[in-house]
N, C-alpha and C. Protein backbone atom coordinates (compact mmCIF):
# COMPACT_ATOMS: atom_id res chain seq x y z
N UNK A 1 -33.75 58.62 -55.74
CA UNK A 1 -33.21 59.18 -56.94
C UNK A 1 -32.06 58.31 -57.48
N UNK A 2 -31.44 58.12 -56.11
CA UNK A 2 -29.86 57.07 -57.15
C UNK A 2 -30.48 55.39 -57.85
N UNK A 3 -31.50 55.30 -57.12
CA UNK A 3 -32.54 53.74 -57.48
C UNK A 3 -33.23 54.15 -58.88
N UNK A 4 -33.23 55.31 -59.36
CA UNK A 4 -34.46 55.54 -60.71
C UNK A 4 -33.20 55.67 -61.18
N UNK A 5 -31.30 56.05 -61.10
CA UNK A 5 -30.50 55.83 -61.99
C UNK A 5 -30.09 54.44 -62.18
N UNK A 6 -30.19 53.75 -61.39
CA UNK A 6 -29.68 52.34 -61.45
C UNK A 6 -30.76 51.57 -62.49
N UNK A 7 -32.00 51.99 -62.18
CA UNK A 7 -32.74 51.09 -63.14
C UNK A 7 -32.67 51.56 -64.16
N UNK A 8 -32.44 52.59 -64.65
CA UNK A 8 -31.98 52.85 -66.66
C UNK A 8 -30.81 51.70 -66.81
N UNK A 9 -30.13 51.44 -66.40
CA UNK A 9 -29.25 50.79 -67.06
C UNK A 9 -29.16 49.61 -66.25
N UNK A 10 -29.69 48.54 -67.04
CA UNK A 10 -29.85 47.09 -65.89
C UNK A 10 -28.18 46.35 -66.11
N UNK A 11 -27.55 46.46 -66.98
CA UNK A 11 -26.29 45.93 -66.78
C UNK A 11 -25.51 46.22 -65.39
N UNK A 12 -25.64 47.59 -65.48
CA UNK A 12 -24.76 48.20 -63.98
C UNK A 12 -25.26 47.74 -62.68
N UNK A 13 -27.07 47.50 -62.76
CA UNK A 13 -27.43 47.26 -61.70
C UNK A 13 -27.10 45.57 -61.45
N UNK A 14 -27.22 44.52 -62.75
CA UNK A 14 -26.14 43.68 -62.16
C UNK A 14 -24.79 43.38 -61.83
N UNK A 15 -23.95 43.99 -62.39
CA UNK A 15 -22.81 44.00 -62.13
C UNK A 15 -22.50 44.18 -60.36
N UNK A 16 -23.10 45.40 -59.91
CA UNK A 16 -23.22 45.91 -58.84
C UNK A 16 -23.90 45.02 -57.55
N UNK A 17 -24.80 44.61 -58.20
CA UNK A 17 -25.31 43.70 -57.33
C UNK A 17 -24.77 41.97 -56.69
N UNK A 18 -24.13 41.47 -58.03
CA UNK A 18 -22.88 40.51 -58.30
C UNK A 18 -21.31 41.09 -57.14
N UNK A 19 -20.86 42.25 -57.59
CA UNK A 19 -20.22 42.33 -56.57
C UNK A 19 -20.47 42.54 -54.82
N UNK A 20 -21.19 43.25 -54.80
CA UNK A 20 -21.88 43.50 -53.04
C UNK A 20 -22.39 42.27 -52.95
N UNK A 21 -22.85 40.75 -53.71
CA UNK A 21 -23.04 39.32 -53.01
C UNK A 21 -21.30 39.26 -52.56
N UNK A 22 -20.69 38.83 -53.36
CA UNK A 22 -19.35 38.53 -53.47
C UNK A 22 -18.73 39.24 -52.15
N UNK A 23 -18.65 40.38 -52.35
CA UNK A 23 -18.34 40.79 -50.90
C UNK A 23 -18.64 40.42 -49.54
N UNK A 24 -20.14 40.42 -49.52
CA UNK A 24 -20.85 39.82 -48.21
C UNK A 24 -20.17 38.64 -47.66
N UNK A 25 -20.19 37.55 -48.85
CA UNK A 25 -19.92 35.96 -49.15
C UNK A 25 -18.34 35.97 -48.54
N UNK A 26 -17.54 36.73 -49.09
CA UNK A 26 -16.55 36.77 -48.27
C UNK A 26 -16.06 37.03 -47.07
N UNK A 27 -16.76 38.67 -46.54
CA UNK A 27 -16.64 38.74 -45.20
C UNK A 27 -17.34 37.79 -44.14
N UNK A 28 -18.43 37.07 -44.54
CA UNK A 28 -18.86 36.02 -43.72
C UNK A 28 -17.97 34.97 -43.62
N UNK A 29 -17.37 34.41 -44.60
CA UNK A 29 -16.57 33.50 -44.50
C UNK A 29 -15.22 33.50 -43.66
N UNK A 30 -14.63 35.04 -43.83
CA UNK A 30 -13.70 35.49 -42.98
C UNK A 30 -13.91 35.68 -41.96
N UNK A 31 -15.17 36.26 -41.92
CA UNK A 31 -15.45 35.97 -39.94
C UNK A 31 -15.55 34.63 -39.05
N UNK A 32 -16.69 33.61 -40.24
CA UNK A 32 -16.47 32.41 -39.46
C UNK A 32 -15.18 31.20 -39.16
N UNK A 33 -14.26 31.66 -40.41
CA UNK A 33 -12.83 31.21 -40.18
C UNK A 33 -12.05 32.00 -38.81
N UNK A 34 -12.21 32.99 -38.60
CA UNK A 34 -11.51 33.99 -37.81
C UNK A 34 -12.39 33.56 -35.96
N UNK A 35 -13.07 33.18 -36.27
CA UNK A 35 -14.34 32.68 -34.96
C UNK A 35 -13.62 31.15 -34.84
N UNK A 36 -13.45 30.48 -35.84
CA UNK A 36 -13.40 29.05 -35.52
C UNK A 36 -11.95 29.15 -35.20
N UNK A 37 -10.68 29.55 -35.89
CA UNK A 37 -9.37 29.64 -35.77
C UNK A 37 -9.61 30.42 -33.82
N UNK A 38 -9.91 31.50 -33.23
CA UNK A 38 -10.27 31.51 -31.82
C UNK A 38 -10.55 30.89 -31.21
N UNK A 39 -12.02 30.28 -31.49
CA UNK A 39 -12.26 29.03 -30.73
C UNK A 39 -11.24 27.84 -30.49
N UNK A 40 -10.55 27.58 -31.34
CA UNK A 40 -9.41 25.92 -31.36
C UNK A 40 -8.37 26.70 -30.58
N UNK A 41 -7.97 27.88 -30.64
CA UNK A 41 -6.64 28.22 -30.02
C UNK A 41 -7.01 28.42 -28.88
N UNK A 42 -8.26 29.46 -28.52
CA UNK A 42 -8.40 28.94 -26.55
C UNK A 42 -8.57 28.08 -25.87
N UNK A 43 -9.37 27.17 -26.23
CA UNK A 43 -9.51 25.64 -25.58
C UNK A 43 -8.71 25.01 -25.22
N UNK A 44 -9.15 24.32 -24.14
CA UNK A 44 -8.00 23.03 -23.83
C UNK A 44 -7.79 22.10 -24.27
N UNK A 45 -8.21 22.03 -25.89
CA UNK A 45 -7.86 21.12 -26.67
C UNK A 45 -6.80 21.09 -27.15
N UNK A 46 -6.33 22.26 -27.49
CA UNK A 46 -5.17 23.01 -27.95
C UNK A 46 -4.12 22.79 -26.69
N UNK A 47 -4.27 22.44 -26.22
CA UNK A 47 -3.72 23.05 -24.86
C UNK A 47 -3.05 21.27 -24.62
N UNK A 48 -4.21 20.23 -24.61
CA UNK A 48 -3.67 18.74 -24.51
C UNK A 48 -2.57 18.63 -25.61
N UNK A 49 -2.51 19.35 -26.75
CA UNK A 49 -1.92 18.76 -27.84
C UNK A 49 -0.43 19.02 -27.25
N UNK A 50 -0.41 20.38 -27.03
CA UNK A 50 0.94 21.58 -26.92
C UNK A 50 1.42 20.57 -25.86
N UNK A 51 1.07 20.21 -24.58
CA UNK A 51 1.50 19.62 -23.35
C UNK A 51 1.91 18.83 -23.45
N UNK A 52 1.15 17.60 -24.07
CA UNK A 52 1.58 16.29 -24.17
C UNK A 52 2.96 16.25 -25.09
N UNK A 53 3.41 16.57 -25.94
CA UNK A 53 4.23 16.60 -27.26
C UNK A 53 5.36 16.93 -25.97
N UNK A 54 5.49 18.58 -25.33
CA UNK A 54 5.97 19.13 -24.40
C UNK A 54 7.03 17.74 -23.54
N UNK A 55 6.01 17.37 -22.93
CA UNK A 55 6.37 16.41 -22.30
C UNK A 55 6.78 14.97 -22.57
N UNK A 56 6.36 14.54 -23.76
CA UNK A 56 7.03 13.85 -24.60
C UNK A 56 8.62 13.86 -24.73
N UNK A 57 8.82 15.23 -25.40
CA UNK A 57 10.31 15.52 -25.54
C UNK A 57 11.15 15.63 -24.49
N UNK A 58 10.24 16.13 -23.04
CA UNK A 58 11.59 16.50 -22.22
C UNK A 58 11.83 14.78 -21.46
N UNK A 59 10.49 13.73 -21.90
CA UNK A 59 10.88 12.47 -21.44
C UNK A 59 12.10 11.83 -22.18
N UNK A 60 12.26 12.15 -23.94
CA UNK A 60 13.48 11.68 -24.57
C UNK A 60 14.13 12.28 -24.32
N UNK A 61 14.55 13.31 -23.54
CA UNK A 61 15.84 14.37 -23.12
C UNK A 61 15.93 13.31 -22.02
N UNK A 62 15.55 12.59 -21.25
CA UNK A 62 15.99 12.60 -19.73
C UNK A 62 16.83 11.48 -19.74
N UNK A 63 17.46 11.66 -18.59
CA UNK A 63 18.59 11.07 -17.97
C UNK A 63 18.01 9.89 -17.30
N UNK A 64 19.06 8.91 -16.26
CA UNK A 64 18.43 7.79 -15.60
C UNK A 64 18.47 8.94 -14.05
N UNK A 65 17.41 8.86 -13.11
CA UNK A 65 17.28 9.53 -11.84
C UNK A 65 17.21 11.03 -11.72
N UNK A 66 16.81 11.63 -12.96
CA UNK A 66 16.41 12.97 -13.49
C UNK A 66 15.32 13.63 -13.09
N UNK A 67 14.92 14.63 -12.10
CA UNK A 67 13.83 15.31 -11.99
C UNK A 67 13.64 16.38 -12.76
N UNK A 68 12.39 15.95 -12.89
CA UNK A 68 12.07 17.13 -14.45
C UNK A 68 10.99 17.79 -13.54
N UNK A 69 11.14 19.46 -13.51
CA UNK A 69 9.74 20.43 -13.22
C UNK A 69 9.40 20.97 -14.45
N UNK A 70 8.20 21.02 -14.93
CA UNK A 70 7.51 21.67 -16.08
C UNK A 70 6.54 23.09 -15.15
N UNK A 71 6.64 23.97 -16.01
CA UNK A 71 5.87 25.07 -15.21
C UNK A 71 4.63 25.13 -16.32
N UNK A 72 3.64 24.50 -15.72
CA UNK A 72 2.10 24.50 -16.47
C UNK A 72 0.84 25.47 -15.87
N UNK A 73 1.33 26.57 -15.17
CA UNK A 73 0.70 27.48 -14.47
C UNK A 73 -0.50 28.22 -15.63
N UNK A 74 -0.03 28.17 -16.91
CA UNK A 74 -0.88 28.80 -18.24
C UNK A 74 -2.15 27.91 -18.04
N UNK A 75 -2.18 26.37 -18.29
CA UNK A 75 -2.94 25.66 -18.36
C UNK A 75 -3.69 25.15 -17.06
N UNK A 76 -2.76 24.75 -16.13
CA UNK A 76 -3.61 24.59 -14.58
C UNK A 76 -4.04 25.57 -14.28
N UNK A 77 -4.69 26.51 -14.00
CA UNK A 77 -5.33 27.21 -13.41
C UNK A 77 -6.87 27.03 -14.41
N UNK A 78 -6.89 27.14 -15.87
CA UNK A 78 -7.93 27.25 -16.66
C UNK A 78 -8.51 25.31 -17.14
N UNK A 79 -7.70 24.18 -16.25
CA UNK A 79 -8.27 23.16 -15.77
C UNK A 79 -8.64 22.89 -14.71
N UNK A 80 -8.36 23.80 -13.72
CA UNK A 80 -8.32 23.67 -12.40
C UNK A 80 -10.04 24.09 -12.33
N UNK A 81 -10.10 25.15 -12.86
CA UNK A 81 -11.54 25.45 -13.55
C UNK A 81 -12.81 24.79 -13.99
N UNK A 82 -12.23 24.27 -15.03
CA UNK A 82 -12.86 23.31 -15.69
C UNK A 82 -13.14 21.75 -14.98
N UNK A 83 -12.14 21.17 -14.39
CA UNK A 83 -12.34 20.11 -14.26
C UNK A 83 -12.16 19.98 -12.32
N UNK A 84 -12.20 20.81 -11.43
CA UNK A 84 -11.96 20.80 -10.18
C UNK A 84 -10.65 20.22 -10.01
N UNK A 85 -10.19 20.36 -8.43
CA UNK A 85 -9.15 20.28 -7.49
C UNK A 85 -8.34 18.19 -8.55
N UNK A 86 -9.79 17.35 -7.97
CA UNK A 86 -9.34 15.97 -8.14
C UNK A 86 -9.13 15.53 -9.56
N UNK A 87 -9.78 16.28 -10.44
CA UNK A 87 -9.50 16.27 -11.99
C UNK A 87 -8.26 16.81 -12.67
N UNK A 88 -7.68 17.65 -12.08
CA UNK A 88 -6.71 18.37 -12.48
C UNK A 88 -5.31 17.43 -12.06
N UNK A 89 -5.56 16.65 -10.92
CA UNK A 89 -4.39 15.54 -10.34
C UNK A 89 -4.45 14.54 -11.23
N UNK A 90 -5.47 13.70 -11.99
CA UNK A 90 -5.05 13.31 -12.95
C UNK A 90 -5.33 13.71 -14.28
N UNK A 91 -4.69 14.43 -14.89
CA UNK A 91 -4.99 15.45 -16.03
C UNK A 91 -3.82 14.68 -17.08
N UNK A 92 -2.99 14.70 -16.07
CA UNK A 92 -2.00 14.04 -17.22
C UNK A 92 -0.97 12.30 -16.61
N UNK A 93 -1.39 11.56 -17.52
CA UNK A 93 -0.57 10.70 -17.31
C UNK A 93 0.49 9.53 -18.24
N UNK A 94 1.45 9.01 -17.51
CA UNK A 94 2.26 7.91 -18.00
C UNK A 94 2.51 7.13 -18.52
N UNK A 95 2.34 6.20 -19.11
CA UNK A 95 2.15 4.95 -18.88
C UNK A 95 2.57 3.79 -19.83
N UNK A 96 4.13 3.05 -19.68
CA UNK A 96 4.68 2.83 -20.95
C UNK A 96 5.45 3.96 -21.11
N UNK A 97 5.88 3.97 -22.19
CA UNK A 97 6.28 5.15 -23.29
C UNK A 97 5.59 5.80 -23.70
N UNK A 98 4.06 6.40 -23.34
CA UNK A 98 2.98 7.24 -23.73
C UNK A 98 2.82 8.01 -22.71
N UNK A 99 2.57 9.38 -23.25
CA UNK A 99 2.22 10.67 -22.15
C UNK A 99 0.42 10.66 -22.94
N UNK A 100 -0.01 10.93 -21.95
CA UNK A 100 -2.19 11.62 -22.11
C UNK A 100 -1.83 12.38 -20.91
N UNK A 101 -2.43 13.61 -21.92
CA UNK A 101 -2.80 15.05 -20.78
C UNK A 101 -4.33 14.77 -21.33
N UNK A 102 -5.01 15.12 -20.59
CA UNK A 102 -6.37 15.41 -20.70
C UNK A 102 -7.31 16.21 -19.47
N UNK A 103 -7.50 17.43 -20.41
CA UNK A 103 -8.06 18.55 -19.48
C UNK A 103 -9.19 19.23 -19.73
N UNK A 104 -10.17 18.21 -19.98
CA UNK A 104 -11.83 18.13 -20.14
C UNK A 104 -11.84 17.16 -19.98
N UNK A 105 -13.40 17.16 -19.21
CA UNK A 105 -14.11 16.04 -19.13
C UNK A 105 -14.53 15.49 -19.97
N UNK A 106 -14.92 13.64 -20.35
CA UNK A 106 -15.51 13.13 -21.25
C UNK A 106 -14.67 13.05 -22.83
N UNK A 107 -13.72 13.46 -22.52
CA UNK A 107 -12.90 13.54 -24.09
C UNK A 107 -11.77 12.37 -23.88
N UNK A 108 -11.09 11.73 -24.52
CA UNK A 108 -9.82 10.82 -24.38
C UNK A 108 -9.08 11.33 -23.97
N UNK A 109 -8.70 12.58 -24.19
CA UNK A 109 -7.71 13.50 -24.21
C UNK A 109 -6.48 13.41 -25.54
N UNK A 110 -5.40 13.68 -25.43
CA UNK A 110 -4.38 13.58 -26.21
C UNK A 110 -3.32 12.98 -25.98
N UNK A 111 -3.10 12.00 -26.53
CA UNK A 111 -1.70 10.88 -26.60
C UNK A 111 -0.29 10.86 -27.54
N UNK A 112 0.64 11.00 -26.51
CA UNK A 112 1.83 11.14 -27.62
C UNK A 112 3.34 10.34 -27.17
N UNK A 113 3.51 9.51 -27.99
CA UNK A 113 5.01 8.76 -27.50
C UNK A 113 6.22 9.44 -27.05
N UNK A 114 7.08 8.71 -26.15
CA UNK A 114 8.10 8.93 -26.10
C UNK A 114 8.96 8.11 -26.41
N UNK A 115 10.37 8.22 -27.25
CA UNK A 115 11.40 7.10 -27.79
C UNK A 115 11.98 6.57 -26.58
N UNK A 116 12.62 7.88 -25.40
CA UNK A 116 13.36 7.29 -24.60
C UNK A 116 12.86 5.80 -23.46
N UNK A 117 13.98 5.07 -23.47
CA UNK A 117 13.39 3.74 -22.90
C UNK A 117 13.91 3.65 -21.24
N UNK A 118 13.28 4.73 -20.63
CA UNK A 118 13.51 4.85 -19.59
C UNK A 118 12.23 4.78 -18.23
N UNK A 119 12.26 4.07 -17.19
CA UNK A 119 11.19 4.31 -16.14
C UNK A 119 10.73 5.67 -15.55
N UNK A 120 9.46 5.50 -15.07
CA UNK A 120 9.24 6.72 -14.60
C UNK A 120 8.64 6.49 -12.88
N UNK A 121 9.44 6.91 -12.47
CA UNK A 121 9.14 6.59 -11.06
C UNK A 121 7.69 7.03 -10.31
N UNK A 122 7.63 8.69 -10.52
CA UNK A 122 6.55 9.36 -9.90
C UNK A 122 6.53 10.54 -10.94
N UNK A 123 5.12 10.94 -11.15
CA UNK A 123 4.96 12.04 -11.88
C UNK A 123 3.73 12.72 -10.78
N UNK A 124 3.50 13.99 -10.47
CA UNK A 124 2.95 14.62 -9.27
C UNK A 124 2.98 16.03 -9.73
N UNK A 125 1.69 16.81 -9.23
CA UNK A 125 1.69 18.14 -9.06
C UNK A 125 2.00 18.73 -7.97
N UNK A 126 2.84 19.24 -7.70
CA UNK A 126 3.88 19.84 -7.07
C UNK A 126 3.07 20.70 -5.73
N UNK A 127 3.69 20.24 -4.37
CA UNK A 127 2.24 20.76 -3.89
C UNK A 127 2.71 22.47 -3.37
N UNK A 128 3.75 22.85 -3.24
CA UNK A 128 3.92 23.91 -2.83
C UNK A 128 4.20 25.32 -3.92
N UNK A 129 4.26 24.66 -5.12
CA UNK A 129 4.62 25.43 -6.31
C UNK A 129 3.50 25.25 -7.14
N UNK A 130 2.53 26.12 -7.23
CA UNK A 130 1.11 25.91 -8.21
C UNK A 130 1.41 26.02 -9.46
N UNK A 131 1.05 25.15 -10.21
CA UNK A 131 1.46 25.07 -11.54
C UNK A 131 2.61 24.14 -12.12
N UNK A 132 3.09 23.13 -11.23
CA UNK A 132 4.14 23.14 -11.37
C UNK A 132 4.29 21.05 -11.54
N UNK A 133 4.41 20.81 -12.40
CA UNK A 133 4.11 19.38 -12.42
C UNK A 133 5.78 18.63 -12.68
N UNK A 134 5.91 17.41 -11.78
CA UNK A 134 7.34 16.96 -11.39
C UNK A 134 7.27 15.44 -12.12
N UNK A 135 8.19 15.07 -12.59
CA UNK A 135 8.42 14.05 -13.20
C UNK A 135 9.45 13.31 -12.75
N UNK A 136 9.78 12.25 -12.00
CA UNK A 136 11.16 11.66 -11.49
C UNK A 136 10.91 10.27 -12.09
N UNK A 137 12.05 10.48 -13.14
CA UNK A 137 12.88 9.06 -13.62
C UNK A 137 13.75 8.17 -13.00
N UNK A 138 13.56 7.17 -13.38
CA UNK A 138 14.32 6.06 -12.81
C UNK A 138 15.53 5.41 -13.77
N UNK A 139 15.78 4.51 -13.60
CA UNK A 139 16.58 3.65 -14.31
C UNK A 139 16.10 3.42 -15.65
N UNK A 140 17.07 3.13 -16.56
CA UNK A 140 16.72 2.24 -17.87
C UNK A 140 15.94 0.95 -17.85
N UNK A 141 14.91 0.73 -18.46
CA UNK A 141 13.88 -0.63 -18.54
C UNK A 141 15.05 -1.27 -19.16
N UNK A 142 14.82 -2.62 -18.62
CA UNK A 142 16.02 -4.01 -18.80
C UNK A 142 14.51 -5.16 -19.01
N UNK A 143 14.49 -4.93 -20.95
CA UNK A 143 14.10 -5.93 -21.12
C UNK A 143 14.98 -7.08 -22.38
């Protein structure tokens, strides 16, 4: 009965029909933005970016003979996962003035400078404190 009123008057039935696309068109779009914005924030992609930067900064904070503990218990456990026991030991590294965390397999991971021009003696996951990754600086580079 409401279908034999809609067809007397074909304007209404497009109008009507124009908006309920429009609608659809939108809530799909909002869902797959709302799906993809989830997806990037759980991953450990998200996760290399946040770390590395992390650790970046507390390398331009540091002193000469400075031990730095970072508590990465959020992220090691859900690489520890992903990438086993021997993957997770090198997950993140040094080298130069550049920090790479990388916590998937097969990816580069994520790279980010540090200004300070200082050595880094040993960087290590901490064996009695899970989660817990140690950084010991050295002296100023004398070049």
């Amino acid at each position: 009965m409401v279908f034999v009123f809609l067809k007397k008057d074909k304007r209404g039935v497009n109008f009507l029909m124009g908006n309920i696309l429009f609608i659809i068109l939108n809530v799909t779009f909002l869902m797959i933005l709302a799906l993809f914005v989830y997806s990037k924030s759980s991953s450990l992609s998200f996760y290399e970016e946040i770390y590395a930067k992390k650790i970046a900064l507390s390398l331009d904070y540091a002193k000469p003979n400075m031990i730095i503990e970072l508590d990465l218990k959020e992220v090691f456990n859900k690489a520890q996962k992903k990438l086993g026991e021997e993957g997770v030991q090198n997950a993140i590294n040094i080298q130069g003035n550049q920090v790479t965390v990388r916590f998937s397999k097969g990816t580069k991971g994520y790279s980010y400078p540090f200004f300070n021009d200082i050595s880094i003696d040993s960087s290590y996951w901490h064996i009695d404190k899970d989660g817990v990754y140690v950084i010991v600086t050295g002296d100023y580079n004398e070049e």
